[in-house]
PDB file of N, CA and C in Angstrom:
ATOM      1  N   UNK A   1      32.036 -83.262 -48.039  1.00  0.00           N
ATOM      2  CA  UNK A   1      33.388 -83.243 -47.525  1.00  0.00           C
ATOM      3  C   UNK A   1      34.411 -83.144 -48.655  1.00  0.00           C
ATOM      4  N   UNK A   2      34.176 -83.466 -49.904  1.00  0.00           N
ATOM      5  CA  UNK A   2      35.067 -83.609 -50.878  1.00  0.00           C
ATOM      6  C   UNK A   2      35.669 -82.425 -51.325  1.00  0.00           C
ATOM      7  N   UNK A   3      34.226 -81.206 -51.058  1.00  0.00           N
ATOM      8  CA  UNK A   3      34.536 -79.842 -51.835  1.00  0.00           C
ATOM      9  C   UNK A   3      35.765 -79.115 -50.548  1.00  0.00           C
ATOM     10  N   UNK A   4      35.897 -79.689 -49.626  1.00  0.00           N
ATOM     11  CA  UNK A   4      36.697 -79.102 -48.299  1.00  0.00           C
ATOM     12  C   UNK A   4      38.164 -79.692 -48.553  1.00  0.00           C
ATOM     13  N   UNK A   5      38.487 -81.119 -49.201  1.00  0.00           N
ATOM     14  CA  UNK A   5      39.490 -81.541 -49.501  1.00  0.00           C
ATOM     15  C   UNK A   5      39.737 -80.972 -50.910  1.00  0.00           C
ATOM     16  N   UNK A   6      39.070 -80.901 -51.596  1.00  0.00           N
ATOM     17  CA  UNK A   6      39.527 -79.944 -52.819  1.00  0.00           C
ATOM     18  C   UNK A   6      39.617 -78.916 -52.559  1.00  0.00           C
ATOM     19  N   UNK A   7      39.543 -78.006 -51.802  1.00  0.00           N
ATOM     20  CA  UNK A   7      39.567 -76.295 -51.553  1.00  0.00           C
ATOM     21  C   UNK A   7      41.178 -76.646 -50.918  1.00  0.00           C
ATOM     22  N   UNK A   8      41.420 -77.562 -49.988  1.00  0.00           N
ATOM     23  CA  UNK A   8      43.111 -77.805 -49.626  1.00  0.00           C
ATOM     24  C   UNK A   8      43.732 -78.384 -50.469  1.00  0.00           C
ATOM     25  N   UNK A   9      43.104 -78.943 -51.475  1.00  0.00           N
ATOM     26  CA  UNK A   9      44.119 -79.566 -52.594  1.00  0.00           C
ATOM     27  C   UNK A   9      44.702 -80.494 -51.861  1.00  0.00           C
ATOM     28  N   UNK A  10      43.573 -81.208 -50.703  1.00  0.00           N
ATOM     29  CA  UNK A  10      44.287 -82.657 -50.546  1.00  0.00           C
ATOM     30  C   UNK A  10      45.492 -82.267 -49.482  1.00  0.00           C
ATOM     31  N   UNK A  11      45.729 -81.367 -48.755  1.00  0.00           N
ATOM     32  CA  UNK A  11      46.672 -81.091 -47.976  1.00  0.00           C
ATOM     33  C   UNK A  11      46.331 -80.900 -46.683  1.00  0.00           C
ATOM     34  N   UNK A  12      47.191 -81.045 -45.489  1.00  0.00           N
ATOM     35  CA  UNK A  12      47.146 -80.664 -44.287  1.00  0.00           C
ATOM     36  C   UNK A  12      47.024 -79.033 -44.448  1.00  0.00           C
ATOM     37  N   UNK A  13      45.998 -78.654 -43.535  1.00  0.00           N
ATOM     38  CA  UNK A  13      46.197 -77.151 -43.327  1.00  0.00           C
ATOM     39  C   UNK A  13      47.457 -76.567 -42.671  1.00  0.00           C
ATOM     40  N   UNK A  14      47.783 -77.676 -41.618  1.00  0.00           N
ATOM     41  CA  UNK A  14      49.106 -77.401 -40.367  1.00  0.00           C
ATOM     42  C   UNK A  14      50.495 -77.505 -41.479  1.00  0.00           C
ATOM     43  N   UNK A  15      50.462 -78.709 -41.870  1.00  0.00           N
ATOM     44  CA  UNK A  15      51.952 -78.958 -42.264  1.00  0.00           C
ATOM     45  C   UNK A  15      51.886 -78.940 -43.434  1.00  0.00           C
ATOM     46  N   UNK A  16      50.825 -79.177 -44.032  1.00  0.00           N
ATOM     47  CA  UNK A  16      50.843 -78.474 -45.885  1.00  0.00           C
ATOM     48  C   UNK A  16      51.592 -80.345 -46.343  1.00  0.00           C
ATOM     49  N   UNK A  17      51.011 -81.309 -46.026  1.00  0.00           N
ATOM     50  CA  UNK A  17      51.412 -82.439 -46.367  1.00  0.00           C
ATOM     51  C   UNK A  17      50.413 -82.638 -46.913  1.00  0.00           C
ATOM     52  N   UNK A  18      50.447 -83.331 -48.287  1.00  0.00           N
ATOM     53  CA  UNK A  18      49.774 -83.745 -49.146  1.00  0.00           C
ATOM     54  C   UNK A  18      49.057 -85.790 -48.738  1.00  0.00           C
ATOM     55  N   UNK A  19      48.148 -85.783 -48.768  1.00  0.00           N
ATOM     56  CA  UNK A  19      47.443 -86.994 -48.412  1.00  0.00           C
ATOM     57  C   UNK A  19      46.488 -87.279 -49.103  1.00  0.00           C
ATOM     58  N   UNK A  20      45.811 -88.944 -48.882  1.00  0.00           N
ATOM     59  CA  UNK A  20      45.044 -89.385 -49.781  1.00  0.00           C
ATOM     60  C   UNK A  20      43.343 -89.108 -48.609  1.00  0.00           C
ATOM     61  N   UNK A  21      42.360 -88.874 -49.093  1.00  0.00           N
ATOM     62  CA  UNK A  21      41.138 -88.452 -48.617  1.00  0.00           C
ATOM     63  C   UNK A  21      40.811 -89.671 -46.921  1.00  0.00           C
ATOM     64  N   UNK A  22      41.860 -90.718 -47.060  1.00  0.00           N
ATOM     65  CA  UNK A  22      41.373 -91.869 -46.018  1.00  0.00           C
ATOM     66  C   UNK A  22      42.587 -91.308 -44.663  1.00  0.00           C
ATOM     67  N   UNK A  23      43.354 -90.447 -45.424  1.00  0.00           N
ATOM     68  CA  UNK A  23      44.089 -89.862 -44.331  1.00  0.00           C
ATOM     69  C   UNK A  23      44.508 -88.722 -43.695  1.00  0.00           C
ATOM     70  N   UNK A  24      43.203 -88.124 -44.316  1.00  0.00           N
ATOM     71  CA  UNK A  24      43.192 -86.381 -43.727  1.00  0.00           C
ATOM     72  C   UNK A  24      41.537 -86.501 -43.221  1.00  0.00           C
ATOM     73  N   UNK A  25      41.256 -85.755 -42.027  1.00  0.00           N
ATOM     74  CA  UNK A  25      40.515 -85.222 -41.247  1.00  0.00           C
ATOM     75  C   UNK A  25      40.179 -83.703 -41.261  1.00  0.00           C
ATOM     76  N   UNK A  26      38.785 -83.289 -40.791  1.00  0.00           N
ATOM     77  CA  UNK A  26      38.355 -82.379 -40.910  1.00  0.00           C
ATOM     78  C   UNK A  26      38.529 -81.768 -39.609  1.00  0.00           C
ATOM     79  N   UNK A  27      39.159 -80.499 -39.364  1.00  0.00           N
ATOM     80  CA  UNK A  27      39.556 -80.504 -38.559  1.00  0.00           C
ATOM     81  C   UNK A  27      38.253 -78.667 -37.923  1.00  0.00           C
ATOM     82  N   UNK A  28      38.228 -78.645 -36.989  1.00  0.00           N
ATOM     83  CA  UNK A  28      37.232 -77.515 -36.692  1.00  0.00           C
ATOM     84  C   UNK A  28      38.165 -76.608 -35.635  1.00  0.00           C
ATOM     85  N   UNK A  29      38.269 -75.013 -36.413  1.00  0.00           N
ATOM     86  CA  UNK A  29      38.744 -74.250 -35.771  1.00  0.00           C
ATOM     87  C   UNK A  29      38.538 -73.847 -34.106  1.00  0.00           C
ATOM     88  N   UNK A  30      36.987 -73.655 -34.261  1.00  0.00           N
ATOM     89  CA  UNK A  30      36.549 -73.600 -33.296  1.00  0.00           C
ATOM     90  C   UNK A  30      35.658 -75.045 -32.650  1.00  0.00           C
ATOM     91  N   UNK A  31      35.843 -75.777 -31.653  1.00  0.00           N
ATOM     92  CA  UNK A  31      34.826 -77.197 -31.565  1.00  0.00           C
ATOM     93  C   UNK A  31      33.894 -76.819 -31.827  1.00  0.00           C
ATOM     94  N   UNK A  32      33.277 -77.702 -32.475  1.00  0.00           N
ATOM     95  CA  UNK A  32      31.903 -78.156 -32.087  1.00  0.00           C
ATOM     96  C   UNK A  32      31.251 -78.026 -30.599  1.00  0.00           C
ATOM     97  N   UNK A  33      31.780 -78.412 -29.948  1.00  0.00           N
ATOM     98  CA  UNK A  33      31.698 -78.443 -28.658  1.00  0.00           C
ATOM     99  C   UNK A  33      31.138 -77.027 -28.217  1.00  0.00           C
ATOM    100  N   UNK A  34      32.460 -76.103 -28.795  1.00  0.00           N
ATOM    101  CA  UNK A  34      32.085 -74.577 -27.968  1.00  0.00           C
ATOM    102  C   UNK A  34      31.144 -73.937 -29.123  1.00  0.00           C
ATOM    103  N   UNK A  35      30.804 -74.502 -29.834  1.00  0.00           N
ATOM    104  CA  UNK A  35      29.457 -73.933 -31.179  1.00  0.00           C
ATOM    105  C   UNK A  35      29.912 -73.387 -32.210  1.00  0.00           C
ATOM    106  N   UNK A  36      31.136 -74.173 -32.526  1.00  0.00           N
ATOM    107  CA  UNK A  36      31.709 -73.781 -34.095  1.00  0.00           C
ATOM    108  C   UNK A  36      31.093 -74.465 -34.872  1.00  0.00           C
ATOM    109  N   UNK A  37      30.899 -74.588 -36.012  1.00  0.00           N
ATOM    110  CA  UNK A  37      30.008 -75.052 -37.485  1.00  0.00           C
ATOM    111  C   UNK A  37      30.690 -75.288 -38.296  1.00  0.00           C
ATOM    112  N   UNK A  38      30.631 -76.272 -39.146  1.00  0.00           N
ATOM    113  CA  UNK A  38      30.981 -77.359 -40.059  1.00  0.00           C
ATOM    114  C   UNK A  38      30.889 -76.282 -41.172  1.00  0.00           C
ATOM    115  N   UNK A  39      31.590 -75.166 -41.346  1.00  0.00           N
ATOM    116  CA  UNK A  39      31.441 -74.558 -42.642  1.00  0.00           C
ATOM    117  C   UNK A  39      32.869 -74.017 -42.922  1.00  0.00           C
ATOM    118  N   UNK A  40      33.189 -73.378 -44.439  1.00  0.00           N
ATOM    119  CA  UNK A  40      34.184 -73.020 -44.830  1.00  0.00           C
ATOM    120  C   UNK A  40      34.927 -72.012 -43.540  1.00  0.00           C
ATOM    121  N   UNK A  41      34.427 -70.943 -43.058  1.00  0.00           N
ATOM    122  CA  UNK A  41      35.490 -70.518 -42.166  1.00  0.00           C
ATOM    123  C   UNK A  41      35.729 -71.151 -40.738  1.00  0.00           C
ATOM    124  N   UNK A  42      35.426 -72.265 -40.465  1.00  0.00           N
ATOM    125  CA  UNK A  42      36.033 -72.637 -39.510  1.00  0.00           C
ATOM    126  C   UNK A  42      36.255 -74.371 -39.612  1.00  0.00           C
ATOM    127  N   UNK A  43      36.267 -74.630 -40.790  1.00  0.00           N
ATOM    128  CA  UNK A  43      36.888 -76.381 -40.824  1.00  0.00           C
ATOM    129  C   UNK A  43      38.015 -76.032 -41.695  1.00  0.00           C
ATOM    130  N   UNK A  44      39.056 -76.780 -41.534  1.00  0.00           N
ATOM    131  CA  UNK A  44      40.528 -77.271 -42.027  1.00  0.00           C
ATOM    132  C   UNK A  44      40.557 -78.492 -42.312  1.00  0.00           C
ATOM    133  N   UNK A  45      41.576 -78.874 -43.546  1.00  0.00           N
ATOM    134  CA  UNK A  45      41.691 -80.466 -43.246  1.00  0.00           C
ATOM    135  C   UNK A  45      43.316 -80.334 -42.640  1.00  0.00           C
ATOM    136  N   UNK A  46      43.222 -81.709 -42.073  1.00  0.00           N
ATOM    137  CA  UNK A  46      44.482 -81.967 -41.161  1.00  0.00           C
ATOM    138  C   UNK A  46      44.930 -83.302 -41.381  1.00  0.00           C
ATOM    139  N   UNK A  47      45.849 -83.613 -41.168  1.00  0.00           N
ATOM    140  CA  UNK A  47      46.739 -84.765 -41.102  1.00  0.00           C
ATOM    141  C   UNK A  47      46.381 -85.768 -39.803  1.00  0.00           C
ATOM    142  N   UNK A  48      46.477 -86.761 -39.198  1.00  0.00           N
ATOM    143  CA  UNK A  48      46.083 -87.643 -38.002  1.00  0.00           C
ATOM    144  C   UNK A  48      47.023 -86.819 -37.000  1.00  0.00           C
ATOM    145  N   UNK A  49      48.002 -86.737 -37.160  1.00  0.00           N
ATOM    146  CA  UNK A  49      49.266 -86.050 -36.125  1.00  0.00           C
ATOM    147  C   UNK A  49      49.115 -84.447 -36.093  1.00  0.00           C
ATOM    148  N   UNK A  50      48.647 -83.369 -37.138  1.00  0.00           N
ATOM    149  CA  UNK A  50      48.479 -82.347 -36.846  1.00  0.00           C
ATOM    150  C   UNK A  50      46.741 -81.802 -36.082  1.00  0.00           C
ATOM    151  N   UNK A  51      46.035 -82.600 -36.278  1.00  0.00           N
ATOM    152  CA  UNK A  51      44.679 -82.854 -35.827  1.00  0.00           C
ATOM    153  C   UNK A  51      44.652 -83.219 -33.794  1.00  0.00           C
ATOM    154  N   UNK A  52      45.715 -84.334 -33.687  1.00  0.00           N
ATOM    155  CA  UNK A  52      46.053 -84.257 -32.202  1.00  0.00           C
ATOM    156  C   UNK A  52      47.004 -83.072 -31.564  1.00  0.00           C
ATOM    157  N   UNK A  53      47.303 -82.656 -32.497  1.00  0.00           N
ATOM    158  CA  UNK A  53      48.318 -81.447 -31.476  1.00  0.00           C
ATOM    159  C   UNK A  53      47.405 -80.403 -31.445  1.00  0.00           C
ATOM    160  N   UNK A  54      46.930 -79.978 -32.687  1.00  0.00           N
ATOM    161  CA  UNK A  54      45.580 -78.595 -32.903  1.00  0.00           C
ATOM    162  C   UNK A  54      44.394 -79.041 -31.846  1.00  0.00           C
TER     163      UNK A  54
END
């Protein structure tokens, strides 16, 4: 997970807010649910508040 917060430089993908690793989430383009995958083109990190609206 670390190399995913370093590829954002620690930022929200949505709002481009800078955060510490205990307060950004990995966020999945496509769910899991509908059979998206935990890999570079479809995880983001996100903020707690841009993670519930996405």
């Amino acid at each position: 997970m670390r190399n995913f917060y370093e590829h954002y430089n620690y930022k929200c993908f949505y709002c481009g807010k800078k955060l510490t690793t205990d307060k950004l989430n990995l966020d999945h383009i496509i769910p899991r649910s509908r059979g998206g995958k935990t890999d570079w083109k479809n995880v983001v990190t996100s903020c707690f508040f841009c993670n519930l609206k996405n």
